[in-house]
Protein backbone atom coordinates (compact mmCIF):
# COMPACT_ATOMS: atom_id res chain seq x y z
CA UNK A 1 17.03 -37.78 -13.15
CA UNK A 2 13.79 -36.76 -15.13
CA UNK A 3 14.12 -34.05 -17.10
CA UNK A 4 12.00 -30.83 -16.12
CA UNK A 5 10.17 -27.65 -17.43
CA UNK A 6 8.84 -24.57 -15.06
CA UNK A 7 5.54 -23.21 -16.74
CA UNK A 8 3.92 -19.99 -14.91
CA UNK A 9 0.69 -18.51 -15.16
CA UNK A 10 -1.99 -15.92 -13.19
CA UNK A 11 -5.33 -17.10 -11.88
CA UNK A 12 -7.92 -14.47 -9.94
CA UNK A 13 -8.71 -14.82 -6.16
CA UNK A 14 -12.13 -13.09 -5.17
CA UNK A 15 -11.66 -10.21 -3.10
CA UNK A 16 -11.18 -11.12 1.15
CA UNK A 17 -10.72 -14.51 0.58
CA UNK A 18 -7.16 -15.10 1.21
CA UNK A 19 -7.24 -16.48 4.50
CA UNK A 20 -9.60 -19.45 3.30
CA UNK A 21 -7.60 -19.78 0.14
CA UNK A 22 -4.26 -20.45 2.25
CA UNK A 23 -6.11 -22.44 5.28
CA UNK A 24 -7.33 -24.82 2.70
CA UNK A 25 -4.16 -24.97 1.25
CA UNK A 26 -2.80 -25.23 4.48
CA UNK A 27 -5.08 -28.76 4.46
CA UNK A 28 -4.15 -29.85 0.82
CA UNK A 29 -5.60 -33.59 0.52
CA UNK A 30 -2.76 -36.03 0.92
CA UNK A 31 -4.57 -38.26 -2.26
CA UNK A 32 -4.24 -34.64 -4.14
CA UNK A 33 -0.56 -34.35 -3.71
CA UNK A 34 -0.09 -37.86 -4.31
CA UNK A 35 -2.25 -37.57 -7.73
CA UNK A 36 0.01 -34.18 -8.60
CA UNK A 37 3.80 -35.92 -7.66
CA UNK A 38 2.04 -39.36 -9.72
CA UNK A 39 1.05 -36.80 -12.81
CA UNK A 40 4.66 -35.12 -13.03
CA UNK A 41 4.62 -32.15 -10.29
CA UNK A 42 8.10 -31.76 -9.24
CA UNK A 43 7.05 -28.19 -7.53
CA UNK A 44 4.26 -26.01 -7.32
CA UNK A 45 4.01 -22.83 -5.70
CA UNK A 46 1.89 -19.81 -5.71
CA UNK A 47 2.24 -16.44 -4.35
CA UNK A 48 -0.50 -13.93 -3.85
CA UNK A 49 -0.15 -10.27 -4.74
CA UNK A 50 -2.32 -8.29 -2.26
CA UNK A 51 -3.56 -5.52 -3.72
CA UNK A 52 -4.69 -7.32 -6.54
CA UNK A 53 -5.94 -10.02 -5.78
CA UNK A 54 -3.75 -12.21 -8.35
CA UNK A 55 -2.02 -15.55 -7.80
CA UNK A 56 1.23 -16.04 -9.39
CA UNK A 57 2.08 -20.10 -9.61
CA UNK A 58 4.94 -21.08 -10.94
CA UNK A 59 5.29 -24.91 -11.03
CA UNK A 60 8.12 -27.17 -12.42
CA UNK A 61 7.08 -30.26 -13.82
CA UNK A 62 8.70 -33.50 -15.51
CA UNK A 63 8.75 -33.48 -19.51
CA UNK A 64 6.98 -36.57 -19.75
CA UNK A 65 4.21 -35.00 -17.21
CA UNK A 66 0.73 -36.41 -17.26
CA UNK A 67 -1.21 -33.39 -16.36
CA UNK A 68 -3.49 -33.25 -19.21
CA UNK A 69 -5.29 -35.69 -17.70
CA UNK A 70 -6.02 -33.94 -14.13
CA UNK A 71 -9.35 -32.03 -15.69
CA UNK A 72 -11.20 -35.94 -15.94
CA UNK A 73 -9.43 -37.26 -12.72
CA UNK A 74 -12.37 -37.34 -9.52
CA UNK A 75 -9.84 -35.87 -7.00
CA UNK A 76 -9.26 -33.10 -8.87
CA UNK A 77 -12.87 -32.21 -9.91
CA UNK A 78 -13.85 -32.40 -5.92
CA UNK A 79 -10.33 -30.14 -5.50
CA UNK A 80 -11.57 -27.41 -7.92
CA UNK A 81 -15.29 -27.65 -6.62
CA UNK A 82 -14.25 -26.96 -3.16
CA UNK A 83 -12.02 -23.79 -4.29
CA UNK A 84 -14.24 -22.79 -6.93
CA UNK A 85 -16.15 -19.91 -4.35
CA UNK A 86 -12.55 -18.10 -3.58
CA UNK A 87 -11.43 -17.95 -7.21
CA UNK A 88 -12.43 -17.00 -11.00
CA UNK A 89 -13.27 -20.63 -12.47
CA UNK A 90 -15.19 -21.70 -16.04
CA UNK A 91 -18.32 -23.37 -15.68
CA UNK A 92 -16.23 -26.79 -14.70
CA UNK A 93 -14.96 -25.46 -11.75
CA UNK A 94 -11.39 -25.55 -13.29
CA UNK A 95 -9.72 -21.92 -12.44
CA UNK A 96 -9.32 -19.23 -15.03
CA UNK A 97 -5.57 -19.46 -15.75
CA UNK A 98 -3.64 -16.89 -17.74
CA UNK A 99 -0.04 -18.70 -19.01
CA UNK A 100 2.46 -15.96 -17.90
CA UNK A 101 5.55 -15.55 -20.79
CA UNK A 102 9.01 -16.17 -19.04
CA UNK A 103 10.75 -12.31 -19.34
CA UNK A 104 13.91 -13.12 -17.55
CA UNK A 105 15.34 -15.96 -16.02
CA UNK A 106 19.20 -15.88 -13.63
């Protein structure tokens, strides 16, 4: 069994759009998994907090991930385009994310 690490961080979903954000979730591309599990995603999940609009995703991935290569990869670039009217994003269409500090862990 692969060895794995859990990173967090925060990204910013625009106001009344968390209904679109989880139906197109809901619809994640089968190719887009596929590229995540291929690049080292054990898990990935994100929680919204209501009143503020931030997502929290925390997502555990193998040590010898690939991920630093998603920003180039097609799939993802169509991924980020699509989302990139619910969500703070830099000019790439890559969302704003915040790396969160582990505090406490059971």
């Amino acid at each position: 069994m692969a060895q794995t690490e859990t990173v967090a961080f925060r990204m910013r979903l625009h106001e009344g759009q968390a209904d679109e954000y989880r139906r197109r979730h809901d619809a994640i591309w089968p190719e887009l998994v596929a590229l995540l599990r291929a690049s080292g995603v054990e898990d990935y999940r994100i929680f919204l907090d209501d009143e503020s609009g931030a997502l929290f995703a925390v997502l555990t991935r193998r040590v010898d991930h690939g991920l630093e290569a998603l920003p180039q990869h097609p799939i993802m670039q169509r991924w980020w385009a699509m989302m990139a009217d619910l969500m703070d994003t830099h000019a790439d269409a890559s969302p704003v994310q915040v790396p969160l500090r582990e505090m406490f862990r059971l």
